[in-house]
C-alpha atoms as a PDB file:
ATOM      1  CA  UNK A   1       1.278 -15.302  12.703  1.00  0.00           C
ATOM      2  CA  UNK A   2       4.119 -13.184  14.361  1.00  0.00           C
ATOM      3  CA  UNK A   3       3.116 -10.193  15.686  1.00  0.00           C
ATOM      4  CA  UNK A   4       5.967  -7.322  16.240  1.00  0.00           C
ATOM      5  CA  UNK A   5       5.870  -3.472  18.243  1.00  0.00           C
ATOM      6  CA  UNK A   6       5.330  -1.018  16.184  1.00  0.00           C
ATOM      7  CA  UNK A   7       8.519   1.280  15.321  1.00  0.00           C
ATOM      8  CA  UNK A   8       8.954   4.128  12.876  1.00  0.00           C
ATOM      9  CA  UNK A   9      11.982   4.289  10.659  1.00  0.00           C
ATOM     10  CA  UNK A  10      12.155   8.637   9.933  1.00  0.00           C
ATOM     11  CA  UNK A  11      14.265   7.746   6.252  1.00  0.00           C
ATOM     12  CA  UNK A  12      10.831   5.726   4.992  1.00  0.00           C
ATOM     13  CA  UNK A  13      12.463   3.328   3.306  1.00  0.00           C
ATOM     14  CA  UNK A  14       9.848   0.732   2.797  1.00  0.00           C
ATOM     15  CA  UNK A  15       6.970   3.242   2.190  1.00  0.00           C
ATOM     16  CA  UNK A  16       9.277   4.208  -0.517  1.00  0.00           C
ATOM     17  CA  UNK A  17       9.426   0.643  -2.139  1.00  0.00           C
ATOM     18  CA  UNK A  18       6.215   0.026  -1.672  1.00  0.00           C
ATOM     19  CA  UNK A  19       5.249   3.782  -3.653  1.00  0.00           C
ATOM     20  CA  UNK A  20       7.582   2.270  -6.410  1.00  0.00           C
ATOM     21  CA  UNK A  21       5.844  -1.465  -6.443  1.00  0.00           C
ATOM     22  CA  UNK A  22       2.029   0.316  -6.695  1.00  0.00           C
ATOM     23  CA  UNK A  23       3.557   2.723  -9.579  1.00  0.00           C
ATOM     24  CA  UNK A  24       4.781   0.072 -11.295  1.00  0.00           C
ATOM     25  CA  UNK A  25       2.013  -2.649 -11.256  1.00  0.00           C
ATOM     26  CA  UNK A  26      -0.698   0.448 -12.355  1.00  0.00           C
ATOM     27  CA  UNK A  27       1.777   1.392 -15.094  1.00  0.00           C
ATOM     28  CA  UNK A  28       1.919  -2.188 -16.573  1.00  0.00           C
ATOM     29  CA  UNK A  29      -1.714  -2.748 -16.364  1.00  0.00           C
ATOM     30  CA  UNK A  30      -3.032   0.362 -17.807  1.00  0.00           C
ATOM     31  CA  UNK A  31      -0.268  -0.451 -20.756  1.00  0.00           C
ATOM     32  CA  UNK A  32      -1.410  -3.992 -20.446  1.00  0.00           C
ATOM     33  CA  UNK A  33      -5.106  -3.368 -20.674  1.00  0.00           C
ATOM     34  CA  UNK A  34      -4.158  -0.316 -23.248  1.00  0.00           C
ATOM     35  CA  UNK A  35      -6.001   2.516 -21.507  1.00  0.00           C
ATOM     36  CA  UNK A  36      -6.331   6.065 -23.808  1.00  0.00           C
ATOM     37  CA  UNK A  37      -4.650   8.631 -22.298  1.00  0.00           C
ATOM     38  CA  UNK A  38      -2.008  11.239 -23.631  1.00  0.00           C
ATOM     39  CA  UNK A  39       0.027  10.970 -19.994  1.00  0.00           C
ATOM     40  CA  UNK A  40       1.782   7.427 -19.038  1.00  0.00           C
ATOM     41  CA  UNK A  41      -1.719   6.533 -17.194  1.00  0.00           C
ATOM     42  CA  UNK A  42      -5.394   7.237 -18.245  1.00  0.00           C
ATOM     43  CA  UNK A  43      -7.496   9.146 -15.820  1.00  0.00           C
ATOM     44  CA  UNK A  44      -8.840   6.016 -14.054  1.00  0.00           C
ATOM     45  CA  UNK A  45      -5.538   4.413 -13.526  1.00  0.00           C
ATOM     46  CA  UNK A  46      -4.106   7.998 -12.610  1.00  0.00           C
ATOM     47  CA  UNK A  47      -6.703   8.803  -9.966  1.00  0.00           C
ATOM     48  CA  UNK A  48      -6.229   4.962  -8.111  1.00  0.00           C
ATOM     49  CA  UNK A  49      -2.423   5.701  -7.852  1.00  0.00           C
ATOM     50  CA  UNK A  50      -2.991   9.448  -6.685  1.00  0.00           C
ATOM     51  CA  UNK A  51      -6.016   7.234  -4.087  1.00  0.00           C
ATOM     52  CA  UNK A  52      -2.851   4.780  -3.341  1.00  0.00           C
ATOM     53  CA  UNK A  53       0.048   7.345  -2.718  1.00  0.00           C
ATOM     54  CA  UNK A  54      -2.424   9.566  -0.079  1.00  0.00           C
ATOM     55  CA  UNK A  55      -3.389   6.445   1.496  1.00  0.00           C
ATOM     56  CA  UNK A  56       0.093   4.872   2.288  1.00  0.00           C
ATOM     57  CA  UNK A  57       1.616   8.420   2.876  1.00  0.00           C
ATOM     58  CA  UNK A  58      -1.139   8.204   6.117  1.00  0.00           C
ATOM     59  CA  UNK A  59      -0.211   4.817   7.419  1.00  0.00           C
ATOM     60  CA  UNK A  60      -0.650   4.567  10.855  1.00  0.00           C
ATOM     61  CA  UNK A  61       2.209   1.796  11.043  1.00  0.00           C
ATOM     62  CA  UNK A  62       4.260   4.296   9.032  1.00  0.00           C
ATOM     63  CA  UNK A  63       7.483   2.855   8.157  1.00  0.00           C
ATOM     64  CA  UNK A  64       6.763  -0.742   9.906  1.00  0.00           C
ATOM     65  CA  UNK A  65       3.475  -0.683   7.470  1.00  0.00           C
ATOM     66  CA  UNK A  66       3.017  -4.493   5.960  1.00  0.00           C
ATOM     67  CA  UNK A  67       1.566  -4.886   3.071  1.00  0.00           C
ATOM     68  CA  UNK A  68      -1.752  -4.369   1.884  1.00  0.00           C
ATOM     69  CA  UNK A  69      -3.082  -7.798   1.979  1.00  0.00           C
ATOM     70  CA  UNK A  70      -1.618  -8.792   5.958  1.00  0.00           C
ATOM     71  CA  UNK A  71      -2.326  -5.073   7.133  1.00  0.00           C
ATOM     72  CA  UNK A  72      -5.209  -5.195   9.891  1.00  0.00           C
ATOM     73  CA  UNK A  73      -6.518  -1.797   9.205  1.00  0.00           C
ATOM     74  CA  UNK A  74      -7.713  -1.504   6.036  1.00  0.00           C
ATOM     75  CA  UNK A  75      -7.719   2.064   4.822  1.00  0.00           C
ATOM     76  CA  UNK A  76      -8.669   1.887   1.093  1.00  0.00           C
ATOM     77  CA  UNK A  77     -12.484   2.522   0.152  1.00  0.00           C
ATOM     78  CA  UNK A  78     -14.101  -0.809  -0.734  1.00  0.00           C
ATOM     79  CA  UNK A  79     -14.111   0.178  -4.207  1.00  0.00           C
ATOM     80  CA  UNK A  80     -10.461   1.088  -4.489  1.00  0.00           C
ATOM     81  CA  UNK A  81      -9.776  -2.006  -2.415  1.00  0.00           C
ATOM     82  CA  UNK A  82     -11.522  -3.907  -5.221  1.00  0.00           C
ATOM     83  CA  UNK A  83      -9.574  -1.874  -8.332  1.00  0.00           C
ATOM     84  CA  UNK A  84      -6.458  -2.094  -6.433  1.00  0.00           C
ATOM     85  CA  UNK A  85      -6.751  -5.964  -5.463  1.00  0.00           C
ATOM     86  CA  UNK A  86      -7.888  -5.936  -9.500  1.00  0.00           C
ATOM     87  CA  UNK A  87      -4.612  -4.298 -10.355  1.00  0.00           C
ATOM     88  CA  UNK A  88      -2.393  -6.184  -8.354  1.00  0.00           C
ATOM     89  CA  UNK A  89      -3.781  -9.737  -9.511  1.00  0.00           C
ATOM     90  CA  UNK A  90      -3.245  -8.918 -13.139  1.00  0.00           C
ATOM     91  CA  UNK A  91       0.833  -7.340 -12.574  1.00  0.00           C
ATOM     92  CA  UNK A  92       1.466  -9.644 -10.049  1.00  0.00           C
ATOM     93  CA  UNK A  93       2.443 -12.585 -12.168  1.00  0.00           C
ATOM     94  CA  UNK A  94       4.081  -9.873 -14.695  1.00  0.00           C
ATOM     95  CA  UNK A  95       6.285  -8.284 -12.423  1.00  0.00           C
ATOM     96  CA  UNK A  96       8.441 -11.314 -11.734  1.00  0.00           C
ATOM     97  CA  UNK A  97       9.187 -11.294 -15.564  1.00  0.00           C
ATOM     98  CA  UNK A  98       9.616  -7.235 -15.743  1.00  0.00           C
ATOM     99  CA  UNK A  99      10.560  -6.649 -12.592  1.00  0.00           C
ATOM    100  CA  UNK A 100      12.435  -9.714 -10.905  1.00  0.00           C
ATOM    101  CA  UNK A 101      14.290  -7.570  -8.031  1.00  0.00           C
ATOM    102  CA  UNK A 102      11.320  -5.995  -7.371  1.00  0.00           C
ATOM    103  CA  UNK A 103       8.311  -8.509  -7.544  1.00  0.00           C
ATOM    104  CA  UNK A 104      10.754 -10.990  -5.051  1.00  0.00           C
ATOM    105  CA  UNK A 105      11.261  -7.632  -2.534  1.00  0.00           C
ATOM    106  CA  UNK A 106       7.359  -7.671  -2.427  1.00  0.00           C
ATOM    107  CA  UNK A 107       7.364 -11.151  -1.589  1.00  0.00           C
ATOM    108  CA  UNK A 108       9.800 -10.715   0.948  1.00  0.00           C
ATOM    109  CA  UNK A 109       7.803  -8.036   2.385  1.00  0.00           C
ATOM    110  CA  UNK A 110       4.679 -10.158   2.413  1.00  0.00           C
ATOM    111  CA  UNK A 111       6.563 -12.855   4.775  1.00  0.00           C
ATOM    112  CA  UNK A 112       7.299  -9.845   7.222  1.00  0.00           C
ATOM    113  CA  UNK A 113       5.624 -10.387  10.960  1.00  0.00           C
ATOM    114  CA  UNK A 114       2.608  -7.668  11.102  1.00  0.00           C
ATOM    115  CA  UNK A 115       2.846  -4.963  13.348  1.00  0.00           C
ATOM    116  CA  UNK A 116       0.476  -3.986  16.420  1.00  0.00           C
ATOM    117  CA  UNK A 117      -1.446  -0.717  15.930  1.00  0.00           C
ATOM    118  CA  UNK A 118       0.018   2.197  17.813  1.00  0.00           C
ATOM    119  CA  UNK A 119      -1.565   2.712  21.444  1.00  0.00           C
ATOM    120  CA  UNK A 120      -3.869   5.530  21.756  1.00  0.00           C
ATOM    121  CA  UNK A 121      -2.600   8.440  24.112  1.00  0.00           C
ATOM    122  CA  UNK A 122      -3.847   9.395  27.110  1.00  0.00           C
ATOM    123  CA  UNK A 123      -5.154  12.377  25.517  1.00  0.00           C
ATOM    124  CA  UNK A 124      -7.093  10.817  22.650  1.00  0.00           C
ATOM    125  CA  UNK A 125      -8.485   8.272  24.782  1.00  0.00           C
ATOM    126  CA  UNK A 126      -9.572  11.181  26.988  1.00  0.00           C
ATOM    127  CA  UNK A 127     -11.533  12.779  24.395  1.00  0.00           C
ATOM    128  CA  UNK A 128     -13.043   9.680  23.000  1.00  0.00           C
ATOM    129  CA  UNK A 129     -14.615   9.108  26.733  1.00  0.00           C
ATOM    130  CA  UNK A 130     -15.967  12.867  26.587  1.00  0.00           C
ATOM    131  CA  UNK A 131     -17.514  12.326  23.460  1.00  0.00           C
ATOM    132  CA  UNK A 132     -15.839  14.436  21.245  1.00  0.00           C
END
C-alpha cells in the first residue's frame, strides 16, 4: 500500500462526497429495512448519521481523509463502527443500481493511496512530555 503526505484542500470537496455517500446509504437502508418514523429517517438511523457527519467533520486527514475502511485512525465508537459497517454492507450492493455515479466515485475513492497522520507540533509534543 501507497502511502501519501498529508495535504488539506480548504473547498472540502471529498468530505463533501463522502457526507452525500453516508446520507444516502442510511436513507436507503432505513427505507429498505422500513424503519417508523414521521421524518425521512427513524431516530436510530437519524442519530448514526448525526454520529457520522460530527465524526468526518473532525477528520484529522481533513480533506485527504480515505475512506472509512483504509483510514488508520479509527474514530467511530465500536458500536457505531459496527451499525455503520452494518449499514454500508446492506447499501453497498444497492447503490450501484440507485446510485451508479456515486457508488463507482466511492470505489474510486477506496483505491486512493492513504495518507500519513499529521505530525504533532512542537508544542503538543511539549505538553504531552509535561504530562498535561
Amino acid at each position: 500500500m501507497q502511502i501519501i503526505e498529508f495535504t488539506t484542500d480548504k473547498r472540502f470537496v471529498r468530505r463533501a462526497r463522502a457526507l452525500k455517500t453516508i446520507e444516502t446509504m442510511v436513507r436507503m437502508y432505513c427505507r429498505g429495512h422500513r424503519h417508523e418514523g414521521c421524518a425521512p429517517l427513524c431516530s436510530d438511523c437519524g442519530a448514526l448519521f448525526e454520529y457520522a457527519t460530527r465524526r468526518l467533520e473532525r477528520c484529522v486527514f481533513g480533506d485527504a481523509k480515505p475512506t472509512c475502511k483504509n483510514c488508520v485512525v479509527h474514530c467511530y465508537r465500536a458500536d457505531m463502527r459496527e451499525k455503520m459497517r452494518v449499514v454500508m454492507r446492506w447499501a453497498g450492493p444497492r447503490m450501484m443500481l440507485r446510485h451508479p455515479i456515486m457508488g463507482i466515485a466511492h470505489l474510486m475513492e477506496e483505491s486512493r493511496p492513504v495518507p500519513r497522520l499529521p505530525a504533532k507540533s512542537a508544542k503538543s509534543r511539549s505538553a504531552t512530555k509535561d504530562g498535561r
